[in-house]
C-alpha atoms as a PDB file:
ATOM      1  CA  UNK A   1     233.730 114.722  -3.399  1.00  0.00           C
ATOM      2  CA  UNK A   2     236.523 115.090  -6.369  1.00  0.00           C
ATOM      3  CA  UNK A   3     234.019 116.634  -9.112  1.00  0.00           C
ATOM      4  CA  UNK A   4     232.930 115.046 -11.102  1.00  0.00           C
ATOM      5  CA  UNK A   5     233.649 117.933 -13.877  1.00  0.00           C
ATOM      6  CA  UNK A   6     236.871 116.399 -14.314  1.00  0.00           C
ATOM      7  CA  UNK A   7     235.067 113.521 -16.533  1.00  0.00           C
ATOM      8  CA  UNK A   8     233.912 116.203 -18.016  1.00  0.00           C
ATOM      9  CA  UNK A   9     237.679 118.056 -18.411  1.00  0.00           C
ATOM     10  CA  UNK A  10     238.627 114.666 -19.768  1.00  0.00           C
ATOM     11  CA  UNK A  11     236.244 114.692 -23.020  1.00  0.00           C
ATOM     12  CA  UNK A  12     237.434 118.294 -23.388  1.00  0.00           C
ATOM     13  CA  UNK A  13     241.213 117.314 -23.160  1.00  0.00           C
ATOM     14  CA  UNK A  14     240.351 114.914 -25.765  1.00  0.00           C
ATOM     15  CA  UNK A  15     238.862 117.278 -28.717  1.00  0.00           C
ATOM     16  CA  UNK A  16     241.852 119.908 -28.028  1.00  0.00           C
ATOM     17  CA  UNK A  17     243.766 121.162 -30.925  1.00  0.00           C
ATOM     18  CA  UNK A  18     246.870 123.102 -30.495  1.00  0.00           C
ATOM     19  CA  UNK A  19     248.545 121.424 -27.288  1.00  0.00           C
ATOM     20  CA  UNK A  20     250.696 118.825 -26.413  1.00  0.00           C
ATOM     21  CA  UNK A  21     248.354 115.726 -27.034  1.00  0.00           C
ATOM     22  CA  UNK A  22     250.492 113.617 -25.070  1.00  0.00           C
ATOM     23  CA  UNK A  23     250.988 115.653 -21.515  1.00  0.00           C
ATOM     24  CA  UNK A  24     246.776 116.384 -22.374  1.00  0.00           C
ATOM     25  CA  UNK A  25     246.437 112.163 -22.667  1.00  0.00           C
ATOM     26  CA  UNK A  26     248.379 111.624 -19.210  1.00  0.00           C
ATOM     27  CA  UNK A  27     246.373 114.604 -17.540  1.00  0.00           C
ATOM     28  CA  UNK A  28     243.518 112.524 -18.617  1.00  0.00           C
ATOM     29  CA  UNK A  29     244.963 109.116 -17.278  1.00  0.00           C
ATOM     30  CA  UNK A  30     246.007 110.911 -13.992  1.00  0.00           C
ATOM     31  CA  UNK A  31     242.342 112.144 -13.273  1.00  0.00           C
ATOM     32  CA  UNK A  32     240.821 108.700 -13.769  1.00  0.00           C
ATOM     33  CA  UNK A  33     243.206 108.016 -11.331  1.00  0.00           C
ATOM     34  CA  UNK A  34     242.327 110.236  -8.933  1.00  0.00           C
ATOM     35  CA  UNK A  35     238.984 110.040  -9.139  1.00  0.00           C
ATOM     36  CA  UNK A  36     239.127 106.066  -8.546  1.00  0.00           C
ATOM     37  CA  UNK A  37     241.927 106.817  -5.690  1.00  0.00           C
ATOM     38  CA  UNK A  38     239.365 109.446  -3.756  1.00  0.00           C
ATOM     39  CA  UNK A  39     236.468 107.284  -4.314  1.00  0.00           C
ATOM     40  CA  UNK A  40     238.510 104.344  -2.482  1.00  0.00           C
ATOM     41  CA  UNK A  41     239.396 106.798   0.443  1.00  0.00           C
ATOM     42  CA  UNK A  42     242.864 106.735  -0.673  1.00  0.00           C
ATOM     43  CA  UNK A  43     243.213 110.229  -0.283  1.00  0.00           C
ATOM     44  CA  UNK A  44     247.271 110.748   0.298  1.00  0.00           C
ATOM     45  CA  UNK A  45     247.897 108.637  -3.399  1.00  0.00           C
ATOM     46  CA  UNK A  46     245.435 110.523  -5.204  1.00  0.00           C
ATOM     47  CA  UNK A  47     247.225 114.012  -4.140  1.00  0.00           C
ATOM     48  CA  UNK A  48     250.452 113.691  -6.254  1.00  0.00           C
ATOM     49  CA  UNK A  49     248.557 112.743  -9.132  1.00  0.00           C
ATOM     50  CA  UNK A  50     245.997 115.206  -8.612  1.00  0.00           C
ATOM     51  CA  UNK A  51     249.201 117.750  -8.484  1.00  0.00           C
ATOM     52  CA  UNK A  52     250.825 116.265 -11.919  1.00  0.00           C
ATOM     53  CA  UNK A  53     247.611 116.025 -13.940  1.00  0.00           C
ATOM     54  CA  UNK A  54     246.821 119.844 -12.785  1.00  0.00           C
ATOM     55  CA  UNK A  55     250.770 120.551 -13.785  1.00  0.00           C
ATOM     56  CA  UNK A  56     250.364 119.148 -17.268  1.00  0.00           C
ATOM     57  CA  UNK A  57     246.958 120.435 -17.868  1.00  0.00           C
ATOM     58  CA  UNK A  58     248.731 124.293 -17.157  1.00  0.00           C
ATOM     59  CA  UNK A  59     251.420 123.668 -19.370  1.00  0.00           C
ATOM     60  CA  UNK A  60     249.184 122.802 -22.273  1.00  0.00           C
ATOM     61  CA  UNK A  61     246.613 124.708 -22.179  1.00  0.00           C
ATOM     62  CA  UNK A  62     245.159 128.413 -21.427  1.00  0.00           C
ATOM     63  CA  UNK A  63     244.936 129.088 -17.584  1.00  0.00           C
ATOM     64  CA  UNK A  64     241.030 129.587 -17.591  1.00  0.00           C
ATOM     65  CA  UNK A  65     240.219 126.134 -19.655  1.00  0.00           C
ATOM     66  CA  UNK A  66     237.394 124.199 -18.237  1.00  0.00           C
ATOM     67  CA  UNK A  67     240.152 121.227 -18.034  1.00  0.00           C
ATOM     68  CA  UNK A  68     242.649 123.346 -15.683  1.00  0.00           C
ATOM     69  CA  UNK A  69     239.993 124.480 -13.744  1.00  0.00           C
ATOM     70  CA  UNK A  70     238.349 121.057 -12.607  1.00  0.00           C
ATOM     71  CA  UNK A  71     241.984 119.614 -12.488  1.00  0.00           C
ATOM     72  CA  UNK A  72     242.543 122.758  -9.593  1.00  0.00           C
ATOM     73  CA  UNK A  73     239.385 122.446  -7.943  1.00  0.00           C
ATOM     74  CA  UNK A  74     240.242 118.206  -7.863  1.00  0.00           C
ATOM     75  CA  UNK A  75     243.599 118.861  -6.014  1.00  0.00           C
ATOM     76  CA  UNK A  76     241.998 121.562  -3.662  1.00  0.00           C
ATOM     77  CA  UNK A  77     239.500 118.745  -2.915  1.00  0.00           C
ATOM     78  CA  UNK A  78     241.651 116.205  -2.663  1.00  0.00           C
ATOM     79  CA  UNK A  79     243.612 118.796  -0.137  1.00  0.00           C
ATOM     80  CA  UNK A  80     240.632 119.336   2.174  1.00  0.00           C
ATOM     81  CA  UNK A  81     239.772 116.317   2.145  1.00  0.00           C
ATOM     82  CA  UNK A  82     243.880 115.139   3.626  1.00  0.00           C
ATOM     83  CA  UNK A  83     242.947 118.016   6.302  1.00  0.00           C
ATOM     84  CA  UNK A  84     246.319 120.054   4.350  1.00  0.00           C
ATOM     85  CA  UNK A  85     244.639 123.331   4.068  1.00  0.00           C
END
């Protein structure tokens, strides 16, 4: 199961200060995305999102934010879940 953190992530991409509040607002689209995607079984469309919104998420913020690390543990899911790992 994509965790559910990620809803989480998205509150705390929201009440960020100092990043890129646009890449942080299209991390936050992306895993709504995914999470509907996985929940539908849809499991190869939800890994290139689950890849971009982690991507974005990196680039704006510090490697160890709560955000980055449900976006990483979302794609690894995702991953496992496609039998890729």
């Amino acid at each position: 199961m994509v965790w559910t953190a990620s809803q989480n992530a998205a509150a705390g991409i929201q009440n960020t200060q100092n990043s890129d509040n646009t890449d942080l607002a299209k991390a936050s689209e992306l895993n709504a995305s995914v999470l509907k995607l996985f929940s539908e079984g849809k499991f190869e469309q939800a890994f290139p999102l689950a890849k971009r919104a982690l991507e974005l998420l990196e680039k704006a913020l510090p490697k160890d934010a709560e955000p980055v690390n449900s976006a990483a543990l979302n794609l690894a899911e995702v991953q496992y879940t496609r039998g890729k790992f």
